[in-house]
C-alpha atoms as a PDB file:
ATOM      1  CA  UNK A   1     -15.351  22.791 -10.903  1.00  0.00           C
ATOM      2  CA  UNK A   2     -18.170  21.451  -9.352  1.00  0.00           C
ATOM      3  CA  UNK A   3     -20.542  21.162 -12.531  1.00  0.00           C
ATOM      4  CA  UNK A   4     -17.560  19.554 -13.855  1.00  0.00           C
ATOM      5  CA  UNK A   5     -17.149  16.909 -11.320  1.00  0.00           C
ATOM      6  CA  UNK A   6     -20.592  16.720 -11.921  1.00  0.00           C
ATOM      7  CA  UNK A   7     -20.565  15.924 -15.709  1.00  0.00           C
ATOM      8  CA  UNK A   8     -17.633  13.441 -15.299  1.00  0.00           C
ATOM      9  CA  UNK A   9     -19.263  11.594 -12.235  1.00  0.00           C
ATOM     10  CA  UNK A  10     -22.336  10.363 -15.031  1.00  0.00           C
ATOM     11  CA  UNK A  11     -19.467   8.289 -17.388  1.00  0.00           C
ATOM     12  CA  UNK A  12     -17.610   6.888 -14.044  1.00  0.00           C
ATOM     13  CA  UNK A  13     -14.079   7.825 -14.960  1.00  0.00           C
ATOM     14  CA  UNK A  14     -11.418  10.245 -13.681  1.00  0.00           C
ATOM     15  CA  UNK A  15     -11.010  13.775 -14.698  1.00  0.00           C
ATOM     16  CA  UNK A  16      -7.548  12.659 -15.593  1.00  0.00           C
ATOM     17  CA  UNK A  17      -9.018  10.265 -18.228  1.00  0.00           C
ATOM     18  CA  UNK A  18     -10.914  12.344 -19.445  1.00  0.00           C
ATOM     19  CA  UNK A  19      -8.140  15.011 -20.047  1.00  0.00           C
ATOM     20  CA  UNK A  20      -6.430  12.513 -21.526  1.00  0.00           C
ATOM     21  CA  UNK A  21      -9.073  11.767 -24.131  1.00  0.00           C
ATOM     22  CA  UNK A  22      -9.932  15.471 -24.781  1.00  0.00           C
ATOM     23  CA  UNK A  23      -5.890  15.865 -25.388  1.00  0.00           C
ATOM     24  CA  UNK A  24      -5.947  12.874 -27.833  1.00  0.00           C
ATOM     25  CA  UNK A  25      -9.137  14.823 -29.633  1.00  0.00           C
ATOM     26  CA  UNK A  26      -7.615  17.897 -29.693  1.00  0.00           C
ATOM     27  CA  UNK A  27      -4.109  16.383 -31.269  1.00  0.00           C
ATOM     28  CA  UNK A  28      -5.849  14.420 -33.620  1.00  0.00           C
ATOM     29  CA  UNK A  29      -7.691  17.582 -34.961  1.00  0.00           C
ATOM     30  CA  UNK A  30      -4.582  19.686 -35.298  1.00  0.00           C
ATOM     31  CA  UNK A  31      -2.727  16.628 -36.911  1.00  0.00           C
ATOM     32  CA  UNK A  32      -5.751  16.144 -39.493  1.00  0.00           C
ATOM     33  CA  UNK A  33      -6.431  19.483 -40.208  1.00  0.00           C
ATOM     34  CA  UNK A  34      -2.676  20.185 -41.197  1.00  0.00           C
ATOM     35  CA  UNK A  35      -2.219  16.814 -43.349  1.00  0.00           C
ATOM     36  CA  UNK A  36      -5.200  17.326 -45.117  1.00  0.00           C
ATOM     37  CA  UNK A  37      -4.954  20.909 -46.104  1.00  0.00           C
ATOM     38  CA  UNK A  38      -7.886  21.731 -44.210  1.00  0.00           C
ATOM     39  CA  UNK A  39     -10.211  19.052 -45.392  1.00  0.00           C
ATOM     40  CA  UNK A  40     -13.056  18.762 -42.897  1.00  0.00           C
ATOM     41  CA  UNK A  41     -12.775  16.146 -40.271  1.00  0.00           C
ATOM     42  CA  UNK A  42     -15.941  13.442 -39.401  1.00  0.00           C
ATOM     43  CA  UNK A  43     -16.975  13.375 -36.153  1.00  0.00           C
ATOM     44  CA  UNK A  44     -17.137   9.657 -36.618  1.00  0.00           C
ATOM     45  CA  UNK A  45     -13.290   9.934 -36.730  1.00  0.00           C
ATOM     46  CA  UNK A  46     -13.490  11.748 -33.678  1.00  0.00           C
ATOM     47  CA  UNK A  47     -16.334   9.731 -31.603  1.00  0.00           C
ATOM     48  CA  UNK A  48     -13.795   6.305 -32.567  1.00  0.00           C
ATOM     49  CA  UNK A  49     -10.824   8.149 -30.552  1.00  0.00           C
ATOM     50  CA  UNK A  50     -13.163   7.618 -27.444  1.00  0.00           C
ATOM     51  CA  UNK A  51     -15.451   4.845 -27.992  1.00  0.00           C
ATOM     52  CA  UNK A  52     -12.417   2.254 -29.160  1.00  0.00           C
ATOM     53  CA  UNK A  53     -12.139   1.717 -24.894  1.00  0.00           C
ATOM     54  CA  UNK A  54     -14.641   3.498 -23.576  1.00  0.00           C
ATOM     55  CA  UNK A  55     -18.192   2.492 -24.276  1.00  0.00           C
ATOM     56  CA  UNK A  56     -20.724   4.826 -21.889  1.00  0.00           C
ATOM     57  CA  UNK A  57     -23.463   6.749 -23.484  1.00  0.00           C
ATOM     58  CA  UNK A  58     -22.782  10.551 -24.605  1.00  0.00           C
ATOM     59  CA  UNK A  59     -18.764  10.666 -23.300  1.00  0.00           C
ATOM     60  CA  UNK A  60     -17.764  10.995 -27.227  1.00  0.00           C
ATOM     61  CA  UNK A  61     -20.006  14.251 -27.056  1.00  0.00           C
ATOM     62  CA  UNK A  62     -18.826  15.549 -23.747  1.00  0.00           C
ATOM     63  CA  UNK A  63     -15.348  14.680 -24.680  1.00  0.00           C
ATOM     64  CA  UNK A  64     -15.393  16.520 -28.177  1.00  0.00           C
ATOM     65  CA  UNK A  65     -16.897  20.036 -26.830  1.00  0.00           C
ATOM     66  CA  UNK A  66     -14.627  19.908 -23.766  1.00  0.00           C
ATOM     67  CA  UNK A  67     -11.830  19.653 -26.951  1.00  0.00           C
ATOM     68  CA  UNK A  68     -13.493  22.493 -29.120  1.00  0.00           C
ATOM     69  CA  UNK A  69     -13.776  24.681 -25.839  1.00  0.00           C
ATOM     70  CA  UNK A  70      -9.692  24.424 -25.252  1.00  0.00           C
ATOM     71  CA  UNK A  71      -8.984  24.398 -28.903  1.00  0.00           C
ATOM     72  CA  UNK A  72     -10.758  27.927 -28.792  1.00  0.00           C
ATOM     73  CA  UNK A  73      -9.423  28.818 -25.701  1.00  0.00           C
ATOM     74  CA  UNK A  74      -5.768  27.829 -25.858  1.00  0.00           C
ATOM     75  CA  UNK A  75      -5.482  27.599 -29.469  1.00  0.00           C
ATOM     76  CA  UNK A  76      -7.770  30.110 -31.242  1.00  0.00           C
ATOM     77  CA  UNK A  77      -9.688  28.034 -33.275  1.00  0.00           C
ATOM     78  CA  UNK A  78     -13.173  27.445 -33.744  1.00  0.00           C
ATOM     79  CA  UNK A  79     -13.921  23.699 -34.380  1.00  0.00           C
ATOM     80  CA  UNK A  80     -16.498  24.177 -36.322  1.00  0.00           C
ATOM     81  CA  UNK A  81     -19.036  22.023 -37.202  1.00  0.00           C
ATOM     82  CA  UNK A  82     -20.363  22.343 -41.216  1.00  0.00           C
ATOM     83  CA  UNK A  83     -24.229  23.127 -42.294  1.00  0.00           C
ATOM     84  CA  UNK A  84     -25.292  20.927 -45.335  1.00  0.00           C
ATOM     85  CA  UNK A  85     -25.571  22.375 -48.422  1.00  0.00           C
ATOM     86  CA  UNK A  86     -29.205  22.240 -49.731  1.00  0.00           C
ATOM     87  CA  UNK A  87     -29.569  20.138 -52.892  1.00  0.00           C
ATOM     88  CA  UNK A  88     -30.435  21.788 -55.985  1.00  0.00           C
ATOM     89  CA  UNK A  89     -34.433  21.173 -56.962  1.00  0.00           C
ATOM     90  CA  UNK A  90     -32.964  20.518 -60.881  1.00  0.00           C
ATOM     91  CA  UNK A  91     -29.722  18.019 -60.094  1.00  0.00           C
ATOM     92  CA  UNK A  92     -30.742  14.625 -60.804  1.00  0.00           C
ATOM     93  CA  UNK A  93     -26.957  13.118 -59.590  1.00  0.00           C
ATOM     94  CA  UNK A  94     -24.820  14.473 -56.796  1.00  0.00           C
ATOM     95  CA  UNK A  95     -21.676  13.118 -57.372  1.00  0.00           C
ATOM     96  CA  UNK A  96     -20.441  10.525 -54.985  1.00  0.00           C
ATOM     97  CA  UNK A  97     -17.122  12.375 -53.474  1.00  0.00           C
ATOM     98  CA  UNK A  98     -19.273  15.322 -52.613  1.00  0.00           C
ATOM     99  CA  UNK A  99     -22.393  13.382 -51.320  1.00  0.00           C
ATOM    100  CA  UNK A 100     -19.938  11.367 -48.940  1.00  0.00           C
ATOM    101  CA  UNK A 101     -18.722  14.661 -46.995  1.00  0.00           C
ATOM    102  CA  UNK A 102     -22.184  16.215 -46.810  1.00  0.00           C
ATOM    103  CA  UNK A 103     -23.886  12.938 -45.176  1.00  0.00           C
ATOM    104  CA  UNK A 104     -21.864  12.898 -42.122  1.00  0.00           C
ATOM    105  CA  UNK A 105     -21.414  15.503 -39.350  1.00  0.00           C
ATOM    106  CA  UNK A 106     -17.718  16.705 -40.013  1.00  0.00           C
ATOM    107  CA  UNK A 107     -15.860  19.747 -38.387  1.00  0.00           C
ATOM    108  CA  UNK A 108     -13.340  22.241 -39.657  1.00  0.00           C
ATOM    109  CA  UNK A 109     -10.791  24.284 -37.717  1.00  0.00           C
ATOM    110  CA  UNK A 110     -10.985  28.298 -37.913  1.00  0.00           C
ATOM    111  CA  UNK A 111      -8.831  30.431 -36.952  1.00  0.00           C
ATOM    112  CA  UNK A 112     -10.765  33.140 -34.279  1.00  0.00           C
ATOM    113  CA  UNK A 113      -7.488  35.905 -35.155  1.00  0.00           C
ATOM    114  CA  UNK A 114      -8.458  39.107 -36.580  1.00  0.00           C
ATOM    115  CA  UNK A 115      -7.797  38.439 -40.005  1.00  0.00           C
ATOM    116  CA  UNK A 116      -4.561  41.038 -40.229  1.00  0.00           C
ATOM    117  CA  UNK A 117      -2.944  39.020 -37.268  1.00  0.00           C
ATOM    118  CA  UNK A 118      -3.598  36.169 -38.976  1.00  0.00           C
ATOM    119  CA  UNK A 119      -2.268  37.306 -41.874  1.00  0.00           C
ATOM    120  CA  UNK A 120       1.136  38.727 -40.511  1.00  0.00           C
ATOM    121  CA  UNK A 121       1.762  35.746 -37.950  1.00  0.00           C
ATOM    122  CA  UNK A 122       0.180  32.695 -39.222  1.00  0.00           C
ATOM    123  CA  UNK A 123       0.149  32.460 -43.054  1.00  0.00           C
ATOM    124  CA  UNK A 124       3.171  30.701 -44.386  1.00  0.00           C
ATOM    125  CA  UNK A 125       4.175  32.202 -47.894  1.00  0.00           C
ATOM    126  CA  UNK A 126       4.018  28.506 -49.570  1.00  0.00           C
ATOM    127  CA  UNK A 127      -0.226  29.036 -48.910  1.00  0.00           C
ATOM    128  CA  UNK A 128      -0.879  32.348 -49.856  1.00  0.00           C
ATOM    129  CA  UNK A 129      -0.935  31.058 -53.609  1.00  0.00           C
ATOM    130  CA  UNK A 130      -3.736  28.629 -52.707  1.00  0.00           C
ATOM    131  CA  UNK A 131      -6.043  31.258 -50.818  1.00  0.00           C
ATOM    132  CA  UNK A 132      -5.374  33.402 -53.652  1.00  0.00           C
ATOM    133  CA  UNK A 133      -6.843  31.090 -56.170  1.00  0.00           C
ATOM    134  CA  UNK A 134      -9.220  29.888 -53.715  1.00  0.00           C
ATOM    135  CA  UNK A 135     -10.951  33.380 -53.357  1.00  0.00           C
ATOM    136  CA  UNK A 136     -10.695  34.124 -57.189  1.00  0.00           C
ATOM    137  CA  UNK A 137     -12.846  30.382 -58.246  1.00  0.00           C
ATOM    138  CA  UNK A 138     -15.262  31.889 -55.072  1.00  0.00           C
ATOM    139  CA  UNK A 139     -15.580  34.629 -56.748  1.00  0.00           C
ATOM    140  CA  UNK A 140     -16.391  33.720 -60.383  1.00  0.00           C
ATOM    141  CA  UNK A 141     -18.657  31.156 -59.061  1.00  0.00           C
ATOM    142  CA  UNK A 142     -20.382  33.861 -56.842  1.00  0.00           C
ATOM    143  CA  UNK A 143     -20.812  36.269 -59.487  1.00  0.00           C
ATOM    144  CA  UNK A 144     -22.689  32.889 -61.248  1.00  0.00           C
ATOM    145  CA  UNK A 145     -25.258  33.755 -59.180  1.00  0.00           C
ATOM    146  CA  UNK A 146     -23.846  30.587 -56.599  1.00  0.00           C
ATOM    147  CA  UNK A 147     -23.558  28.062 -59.721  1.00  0.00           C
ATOM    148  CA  UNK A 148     -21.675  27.560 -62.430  1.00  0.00           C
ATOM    149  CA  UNK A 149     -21.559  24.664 -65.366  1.00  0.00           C
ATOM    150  CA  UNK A 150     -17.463  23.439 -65.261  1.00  0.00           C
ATOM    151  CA  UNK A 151     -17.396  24.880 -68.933  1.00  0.00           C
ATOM    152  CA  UNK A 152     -17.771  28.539 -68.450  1.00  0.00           C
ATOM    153  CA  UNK A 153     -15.859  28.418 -65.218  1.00  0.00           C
ATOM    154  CA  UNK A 154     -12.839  26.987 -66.891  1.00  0.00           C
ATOM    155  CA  UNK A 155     -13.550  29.383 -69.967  1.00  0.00           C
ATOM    156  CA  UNK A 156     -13.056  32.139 -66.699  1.00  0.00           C
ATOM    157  CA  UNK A 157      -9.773  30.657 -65.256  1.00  0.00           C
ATOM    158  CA  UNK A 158      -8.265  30.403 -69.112  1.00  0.00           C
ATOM    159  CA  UNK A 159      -8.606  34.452 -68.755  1.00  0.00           C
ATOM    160  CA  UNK A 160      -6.923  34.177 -65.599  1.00  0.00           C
ATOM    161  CA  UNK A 161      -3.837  31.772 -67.492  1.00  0.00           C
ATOM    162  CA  UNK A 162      -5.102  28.775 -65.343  1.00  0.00           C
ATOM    163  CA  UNK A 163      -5.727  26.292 -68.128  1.00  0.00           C
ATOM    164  CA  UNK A 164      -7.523  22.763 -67.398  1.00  0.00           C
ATOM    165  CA  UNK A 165      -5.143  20.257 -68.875  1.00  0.00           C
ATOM    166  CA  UNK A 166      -2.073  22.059 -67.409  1.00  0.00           C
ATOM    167  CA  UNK A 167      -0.697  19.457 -65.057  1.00  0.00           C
ATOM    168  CA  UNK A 168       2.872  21.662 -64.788  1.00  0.00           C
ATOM    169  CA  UNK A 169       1.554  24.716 -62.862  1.00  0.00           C
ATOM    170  CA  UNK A 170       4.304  26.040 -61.342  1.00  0.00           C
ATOM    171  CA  UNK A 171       2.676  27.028 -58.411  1.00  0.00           C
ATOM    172  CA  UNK A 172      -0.273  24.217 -58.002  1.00  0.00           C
ATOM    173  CA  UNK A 173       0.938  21.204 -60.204  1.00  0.00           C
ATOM    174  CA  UNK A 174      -2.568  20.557 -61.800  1.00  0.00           C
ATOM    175  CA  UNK A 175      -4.706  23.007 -62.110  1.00  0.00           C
ATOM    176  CA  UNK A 176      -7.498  20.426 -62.121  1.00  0.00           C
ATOM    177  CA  UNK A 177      -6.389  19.157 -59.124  1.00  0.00           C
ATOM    178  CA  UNK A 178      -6.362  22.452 -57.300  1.00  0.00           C
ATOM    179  CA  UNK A 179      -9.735  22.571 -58.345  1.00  0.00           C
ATOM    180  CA  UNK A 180     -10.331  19.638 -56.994  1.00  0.00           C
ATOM    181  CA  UNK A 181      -9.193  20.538 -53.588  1.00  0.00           C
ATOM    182  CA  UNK A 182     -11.727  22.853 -53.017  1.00  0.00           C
ATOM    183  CA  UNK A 183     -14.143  20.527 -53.153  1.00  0.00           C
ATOM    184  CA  UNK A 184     -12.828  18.368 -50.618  1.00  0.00           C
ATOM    185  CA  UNK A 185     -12.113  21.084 -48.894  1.00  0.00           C
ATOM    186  CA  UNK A 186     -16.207  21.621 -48.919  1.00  0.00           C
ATOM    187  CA  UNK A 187     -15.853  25.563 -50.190  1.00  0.00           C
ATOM    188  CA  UNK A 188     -17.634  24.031 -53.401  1.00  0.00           C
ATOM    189  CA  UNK A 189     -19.255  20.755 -54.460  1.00  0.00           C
ATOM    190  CA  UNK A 190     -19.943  19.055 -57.911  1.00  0.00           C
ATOM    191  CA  UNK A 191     -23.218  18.031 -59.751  1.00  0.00           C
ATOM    192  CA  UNK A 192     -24.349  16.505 -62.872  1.00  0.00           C
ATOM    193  CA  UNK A 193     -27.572  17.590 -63.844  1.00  0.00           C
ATOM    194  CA  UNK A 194     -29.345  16.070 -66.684  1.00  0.00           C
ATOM    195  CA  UNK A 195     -30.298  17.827 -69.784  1.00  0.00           C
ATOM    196  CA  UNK A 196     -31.553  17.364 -73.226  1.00  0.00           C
ATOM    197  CA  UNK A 197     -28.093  17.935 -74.617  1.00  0.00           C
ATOM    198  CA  UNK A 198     -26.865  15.194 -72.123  1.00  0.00           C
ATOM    199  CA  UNK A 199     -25.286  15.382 -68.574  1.00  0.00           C
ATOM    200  CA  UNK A 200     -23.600  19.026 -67.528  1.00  0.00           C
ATOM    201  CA  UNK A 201     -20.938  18.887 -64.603  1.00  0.00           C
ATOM    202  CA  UNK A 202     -21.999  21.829 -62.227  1.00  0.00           C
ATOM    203  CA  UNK A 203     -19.655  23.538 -59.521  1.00  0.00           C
ATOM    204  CA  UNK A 204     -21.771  25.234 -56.648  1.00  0.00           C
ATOM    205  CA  UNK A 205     -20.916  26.814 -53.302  1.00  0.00           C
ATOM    206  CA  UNK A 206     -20.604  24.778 -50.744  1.00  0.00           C
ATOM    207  CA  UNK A 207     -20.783  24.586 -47.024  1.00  0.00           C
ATOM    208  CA  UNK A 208     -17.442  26.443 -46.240  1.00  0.00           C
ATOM    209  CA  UNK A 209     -18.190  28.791 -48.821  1.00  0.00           C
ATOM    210  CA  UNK A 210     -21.866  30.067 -47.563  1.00  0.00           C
ATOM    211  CA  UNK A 211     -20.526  30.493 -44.317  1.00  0.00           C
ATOM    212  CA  UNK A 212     -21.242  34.276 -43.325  1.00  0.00           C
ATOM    213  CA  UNK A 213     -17.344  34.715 -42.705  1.00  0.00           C
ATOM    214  CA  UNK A 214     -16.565  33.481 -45.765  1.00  0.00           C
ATOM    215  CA  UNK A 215     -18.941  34.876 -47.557  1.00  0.00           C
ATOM    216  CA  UNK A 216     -18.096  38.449 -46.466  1.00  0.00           C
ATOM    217  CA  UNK A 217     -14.706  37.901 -47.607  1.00  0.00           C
ATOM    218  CA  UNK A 218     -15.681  36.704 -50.753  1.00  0.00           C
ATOM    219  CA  UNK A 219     -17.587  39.946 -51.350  1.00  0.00           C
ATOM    220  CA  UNK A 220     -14.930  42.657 -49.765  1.00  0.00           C
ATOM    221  CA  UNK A 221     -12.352  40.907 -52.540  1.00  0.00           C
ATOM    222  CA  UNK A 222     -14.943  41.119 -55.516  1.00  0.00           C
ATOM    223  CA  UNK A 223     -15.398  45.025 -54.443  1.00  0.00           C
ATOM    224  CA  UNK A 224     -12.191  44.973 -54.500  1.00  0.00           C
ATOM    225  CA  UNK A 225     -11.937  43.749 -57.802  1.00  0.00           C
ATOM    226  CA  UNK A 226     -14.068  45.924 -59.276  1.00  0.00           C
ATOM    227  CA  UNK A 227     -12.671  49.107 -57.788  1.00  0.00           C
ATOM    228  CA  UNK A 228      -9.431  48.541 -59.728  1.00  0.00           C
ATOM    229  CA  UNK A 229     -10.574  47.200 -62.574  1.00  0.00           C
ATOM    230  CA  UNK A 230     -13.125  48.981 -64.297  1.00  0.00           C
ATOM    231  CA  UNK A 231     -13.212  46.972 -67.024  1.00  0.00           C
ATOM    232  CA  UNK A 232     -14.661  43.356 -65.194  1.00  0.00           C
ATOM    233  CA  UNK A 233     -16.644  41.813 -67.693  1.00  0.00           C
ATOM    234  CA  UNK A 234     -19.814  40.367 -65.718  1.00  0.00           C
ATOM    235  CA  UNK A 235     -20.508  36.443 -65.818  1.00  0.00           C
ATOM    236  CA  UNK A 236     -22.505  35.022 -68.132  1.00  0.00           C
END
C-alpha cells in the first residue's frame, strides 16, 4: 500500500481517481474487445481515456498496467500487448489496412484459463465456427512455410467447400470477409509483392499468429490432422 501511495503521490490525485480511471480502462477494453470480435485495441485509444482531463506525465502508463494487473487478476485475461511482424526483405507494398495496425502499440485480451475450462465455460456455440476456420487458414498458411500467395490459399479452402465469391455462407456470410477478419484481427496480414508477371497479393502470419501460444496450437491441430488423415496432401 505504501509503494502505492507512493506511485499515486507523483501525478497529485486521489487513489479514488485513479480507480476510477483504471475502471474506465478496464470497461473500455472488455467493451472493445467484445464489439470488435477481438480486434486489437491501440493504446492511443486507451492513453485518450486518461489524458482527455488529466494531463501529468506517465499517469496513462501507470493507469493502463494498474488495468492489465486487475484484468488478470479479477478477470483472467492477459492484456496483451502485440510484437510487430517483421517485413518481408522481397514485399515492395504492405498494404495500408495492415500497415495501420502494425505502426501503433495495440493490445489484445487473452484468456489465462486452461484451454479445456475455457472451452467448457466460456466459448459460446455461435464462435466455435469462427475458431474452427480460423485454425484451419493458420494451418494451410503454416504448412506454406509462414506465406502464402491468396491464389493457392483459396485453391486450399475450395477443397475445404469455402469458395471466394460465396457471399451466402451459411455459417460466415462471405467467405472473403471471414478472411478478412483475420487480418484485422492481426492472426495474418496482406502484401503485394511485385513480380515480373505483375503484383501477387500475399497472406502471411501475423502478430497473433507467431505468438508461442498460438503457435503451439496451431501445430497440436495440424498433428492432429495428420493423424486422421493419412492422406493430407502437403502444400505446394
Amino acid at each position: 500500500m505504501a509503494d502505492e501511495a507512493e506511485a499515486l503521490s507523483q501525478f497529485g490525485i486521489s487513489k479514488e481517481e485513479t480507480d476510477k480511471l483504471v475502471s474506465e480502462v478496464i470497461r473500455f477494453t472488455l467493451f472493445k474487445s467484445h464489439q470488435n470480435s477481438g480486434c486489437p485495441i491501440k493504446r492511443e485509444d486507451l492513453t485518450q481515456i486518461v489524458t482527455k482531463n488529466y494531463r501529468q506525465r506517465n499517469l496513462a502508463t501507470n493507469v493502463i498496467n494498474e488495468a492489465k494487473t486487475k484484468l488478470s487478476s479479477v478477470f483472467g485475461y492477459d492484456l496483451k500487448e502485440l510484437q510487430r511482424s517483421r517485413t518481408s526483405s522481397n514485399a515492395q507494398t504492405r498494404l495500408p489496412q495492415s500497415q495501420s495496425y502494425a505502426d501503433s502499440k495495440s493490445y489484445v485480451l487473452v484468456s489465462q484459463l486452461p484451454i479445456e475450462v475455457f472451452r467448457k465455460h466460456v466459448v459460446e456455440e455461435t464462435t466455435s465456427p469462427m475458431t474452427g476456420f480460423t485454425f484451419a487458414i493458420l494451418a494451410v498458411v503454416q504448412l506454406a512455410g509462414g506465406k502464402i500467395p491468396e491464389e493457392t490459399l483459396w485453391h486450399h479452402l475450395k477443397r475445404m467447400g469455402l469458395h471466394e465469391n460465396d457471399e451466402h455462407n451459411p455459417v460466415f456470410g462471405s467467405n472473403k470477409q471471414a478472411l478478412e477478419t483475420l487480418v484485422q484481427q492481426r492472426f495474418l496480414q496482406k502484401e503485394k509483392v511485385s513480380g515480373p508477371e505483375g503484383n501477387t497479393l500475399f497472406y502471411e502470419l501475423a502478430e497473433r499468429a507467431l505468438d508461442s501460444q498460438v503457435s503451439e496450437r496451431v501445430k497440436d491441430y495440424i498433428s492432429q490432422i495428420l493423424k486422421n488423415d493419412v492422406s493430407v496432401v502437403e502444400l505446394d
